[in-house]
N, C-alpha and C. Protein backbone atom coordinates (compact mmCIF):
# COMPACT_ATOMS: atom_id res chain seq x y z
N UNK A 1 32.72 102.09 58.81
CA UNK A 1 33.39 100.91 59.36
C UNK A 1 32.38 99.80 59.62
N UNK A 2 31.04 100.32 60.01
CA UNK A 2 30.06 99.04 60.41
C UNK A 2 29.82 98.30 58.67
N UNK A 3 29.71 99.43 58.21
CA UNK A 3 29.27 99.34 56.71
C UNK A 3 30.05 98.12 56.34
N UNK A 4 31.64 98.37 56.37
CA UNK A 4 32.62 97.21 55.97
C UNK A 4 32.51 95.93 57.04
N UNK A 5 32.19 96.01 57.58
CA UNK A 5 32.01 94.48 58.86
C UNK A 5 30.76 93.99 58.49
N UNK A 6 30.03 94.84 57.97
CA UNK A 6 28.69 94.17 57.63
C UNK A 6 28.83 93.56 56.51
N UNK A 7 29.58 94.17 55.42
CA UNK A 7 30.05 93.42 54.17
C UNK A 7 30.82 92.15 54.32
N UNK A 8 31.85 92.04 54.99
CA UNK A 8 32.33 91.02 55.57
C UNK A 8 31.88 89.93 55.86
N UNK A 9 30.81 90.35 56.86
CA UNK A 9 29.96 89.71 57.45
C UNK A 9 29.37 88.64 56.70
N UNK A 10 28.65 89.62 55.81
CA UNK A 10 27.60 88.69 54.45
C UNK A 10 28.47 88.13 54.03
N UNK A 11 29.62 88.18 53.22
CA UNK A 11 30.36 87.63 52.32
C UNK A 11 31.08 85.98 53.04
N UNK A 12 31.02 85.98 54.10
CA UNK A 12 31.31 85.24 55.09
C UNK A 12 30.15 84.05 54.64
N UNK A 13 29.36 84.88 55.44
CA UNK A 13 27.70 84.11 55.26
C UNK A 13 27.39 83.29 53.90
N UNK A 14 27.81 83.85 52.57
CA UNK A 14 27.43 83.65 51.47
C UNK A 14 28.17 82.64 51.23
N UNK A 15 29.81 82.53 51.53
CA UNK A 15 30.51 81.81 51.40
C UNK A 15 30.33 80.20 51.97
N UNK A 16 30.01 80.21 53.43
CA UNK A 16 29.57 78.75 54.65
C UNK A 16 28.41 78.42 53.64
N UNK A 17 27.48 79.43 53.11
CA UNK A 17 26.25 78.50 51.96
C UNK A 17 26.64 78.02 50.75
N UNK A 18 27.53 78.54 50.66
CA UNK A 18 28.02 77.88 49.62
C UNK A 18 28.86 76.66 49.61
N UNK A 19 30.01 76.31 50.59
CA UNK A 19 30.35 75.42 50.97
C UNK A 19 28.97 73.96 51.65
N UNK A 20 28.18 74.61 51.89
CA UNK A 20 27.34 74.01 52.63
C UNK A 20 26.19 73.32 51.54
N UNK A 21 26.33 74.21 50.10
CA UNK A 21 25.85 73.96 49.06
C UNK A 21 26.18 72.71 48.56
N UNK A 22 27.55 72.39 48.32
CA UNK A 22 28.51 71.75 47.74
C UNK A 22 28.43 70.52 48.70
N UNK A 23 28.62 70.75 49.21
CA UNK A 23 28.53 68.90 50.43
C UNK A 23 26.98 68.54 50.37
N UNK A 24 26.21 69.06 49.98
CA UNK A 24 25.13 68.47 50.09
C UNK A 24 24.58 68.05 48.96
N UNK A 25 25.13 68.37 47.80
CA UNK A 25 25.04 68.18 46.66
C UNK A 25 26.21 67.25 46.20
N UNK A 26 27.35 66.78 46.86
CA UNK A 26 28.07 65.73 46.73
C UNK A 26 27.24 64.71 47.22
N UNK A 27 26.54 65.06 49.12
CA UNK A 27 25.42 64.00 49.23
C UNK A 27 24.82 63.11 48.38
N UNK A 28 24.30 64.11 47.65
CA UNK A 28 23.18 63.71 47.07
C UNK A 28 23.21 63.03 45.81
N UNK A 29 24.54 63.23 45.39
CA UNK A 29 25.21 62.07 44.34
C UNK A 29 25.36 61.19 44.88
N UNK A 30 25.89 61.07 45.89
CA UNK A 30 26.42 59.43 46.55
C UNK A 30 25.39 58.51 47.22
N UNK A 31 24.25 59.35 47.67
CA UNK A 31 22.75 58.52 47.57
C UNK A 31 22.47 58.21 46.52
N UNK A 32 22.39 58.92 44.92
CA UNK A 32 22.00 58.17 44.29
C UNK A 32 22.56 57.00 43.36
N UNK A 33 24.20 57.40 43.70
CA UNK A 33 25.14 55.84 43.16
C UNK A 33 24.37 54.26 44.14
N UNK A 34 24.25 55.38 45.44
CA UNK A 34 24.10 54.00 46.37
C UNK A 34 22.53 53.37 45.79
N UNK A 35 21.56 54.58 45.79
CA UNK A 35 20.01 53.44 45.58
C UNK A 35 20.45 52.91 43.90
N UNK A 36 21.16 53.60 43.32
CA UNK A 36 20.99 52.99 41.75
C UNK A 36 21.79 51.60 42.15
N UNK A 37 23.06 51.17 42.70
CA UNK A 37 23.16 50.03 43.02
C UNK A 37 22.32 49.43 43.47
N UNK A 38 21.76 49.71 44.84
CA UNK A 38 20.99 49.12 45.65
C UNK A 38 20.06 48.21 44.29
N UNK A 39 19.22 49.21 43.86
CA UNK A 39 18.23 48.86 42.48
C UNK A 39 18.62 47.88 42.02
N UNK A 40 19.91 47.79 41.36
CA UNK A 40 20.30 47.10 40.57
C UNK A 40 20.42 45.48 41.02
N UNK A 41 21.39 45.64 42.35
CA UNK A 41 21.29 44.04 43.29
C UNK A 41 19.92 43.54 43.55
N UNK A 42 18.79 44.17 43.61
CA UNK A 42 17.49 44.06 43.78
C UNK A 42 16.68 43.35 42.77
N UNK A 43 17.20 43.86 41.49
CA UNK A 43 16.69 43.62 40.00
C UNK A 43 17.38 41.76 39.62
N UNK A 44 18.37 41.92 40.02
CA UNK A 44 19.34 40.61 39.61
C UNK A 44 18.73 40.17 40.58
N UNK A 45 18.52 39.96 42.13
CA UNK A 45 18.20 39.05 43.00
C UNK A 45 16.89 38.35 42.39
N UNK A 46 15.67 39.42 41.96
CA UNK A 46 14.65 38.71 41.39
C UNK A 46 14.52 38.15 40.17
N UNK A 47 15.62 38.75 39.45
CA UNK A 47 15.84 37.53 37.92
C UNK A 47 15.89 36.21 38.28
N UNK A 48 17.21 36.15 39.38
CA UNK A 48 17.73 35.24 39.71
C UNK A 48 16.25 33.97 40.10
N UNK A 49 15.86 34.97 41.28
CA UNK A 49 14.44 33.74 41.85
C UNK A 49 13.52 33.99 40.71
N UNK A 50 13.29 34.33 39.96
CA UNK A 50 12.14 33.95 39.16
C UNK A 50 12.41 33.40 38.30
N UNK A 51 13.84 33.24 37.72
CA UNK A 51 14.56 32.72 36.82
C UNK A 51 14.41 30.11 37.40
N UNK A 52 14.76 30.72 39.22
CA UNK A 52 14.74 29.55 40.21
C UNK A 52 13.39 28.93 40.49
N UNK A 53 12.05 29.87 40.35
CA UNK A 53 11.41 29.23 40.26
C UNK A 53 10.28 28.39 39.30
N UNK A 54 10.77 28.95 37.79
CA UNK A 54 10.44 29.10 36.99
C UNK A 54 11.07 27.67 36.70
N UNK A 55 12.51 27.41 36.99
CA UNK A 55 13.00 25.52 37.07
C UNK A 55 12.23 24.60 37.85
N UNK A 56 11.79 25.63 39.21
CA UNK A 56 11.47 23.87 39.67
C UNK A 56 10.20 24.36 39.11
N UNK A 57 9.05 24.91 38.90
CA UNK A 57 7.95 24.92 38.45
C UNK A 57 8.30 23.60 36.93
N UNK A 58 9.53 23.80 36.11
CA UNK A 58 9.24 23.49 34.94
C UNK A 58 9.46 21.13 35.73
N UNK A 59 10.31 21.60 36.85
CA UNK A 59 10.74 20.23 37.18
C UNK A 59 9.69 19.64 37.71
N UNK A 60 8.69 20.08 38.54
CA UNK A 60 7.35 19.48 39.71
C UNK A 60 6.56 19.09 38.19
N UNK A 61 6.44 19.75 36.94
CA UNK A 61 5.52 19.46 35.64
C UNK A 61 6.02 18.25 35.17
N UNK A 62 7.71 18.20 35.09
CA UNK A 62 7.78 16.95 34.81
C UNK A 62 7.69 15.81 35.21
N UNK A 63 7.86 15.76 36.44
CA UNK A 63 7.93 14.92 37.37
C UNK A 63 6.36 14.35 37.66
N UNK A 64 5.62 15.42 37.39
CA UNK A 64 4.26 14.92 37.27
C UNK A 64 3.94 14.23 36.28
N UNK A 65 4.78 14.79 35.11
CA UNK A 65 3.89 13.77 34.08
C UNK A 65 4.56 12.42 34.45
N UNK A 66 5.53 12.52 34.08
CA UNK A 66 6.34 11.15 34.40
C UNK A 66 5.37 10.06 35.39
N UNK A 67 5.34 10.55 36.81
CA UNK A 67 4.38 10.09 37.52
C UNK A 67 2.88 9.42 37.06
N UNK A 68 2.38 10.41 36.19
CA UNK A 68 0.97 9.69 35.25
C UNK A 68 1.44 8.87 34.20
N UNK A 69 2.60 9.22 33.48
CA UNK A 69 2.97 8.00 32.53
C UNK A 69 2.76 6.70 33.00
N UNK A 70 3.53 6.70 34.30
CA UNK A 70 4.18 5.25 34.93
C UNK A 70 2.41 4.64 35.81
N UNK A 71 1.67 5.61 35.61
CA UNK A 71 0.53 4.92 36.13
C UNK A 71 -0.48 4.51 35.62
N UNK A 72 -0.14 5.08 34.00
CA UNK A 72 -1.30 4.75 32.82
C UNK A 72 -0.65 2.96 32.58
């Protein structure tokens, strides 16, 4: 009889790890949907500004020359 309660027992045990398996491994998908977004808004934010500063860099050049034109 201990024999069978002890079986029980484990099978019990084996089972909560296993459930316990499974949620943590759903976790661990849904962290990585979240950083692969995260990444992604991260990636576009700096297109975006390097894309922004890469205009006015090209605008302060013109504006400079312009400036030396009008003074030659």
């Amino acid at each position: 009889m201990a024999s069978l309660l002890s079986h029980v027992a484990h099978q019990k045990g084996l089972q909560k790890i296993k459930q316990l398996e499974s949620k943590l491994l759903k976790s661990i998908k849904k962290c990585e949907v979240i950083m692969k977004c995260e990444w992604t808004d991260a990636q576009m934010e700096n297109t975006h500004l390097t894309k922004d500063v890469g205009e006015e860099s090209d605008k302060a050049k013109l504006e400079s020359a312009q400036r030396n034109q009008e003074s030659s």
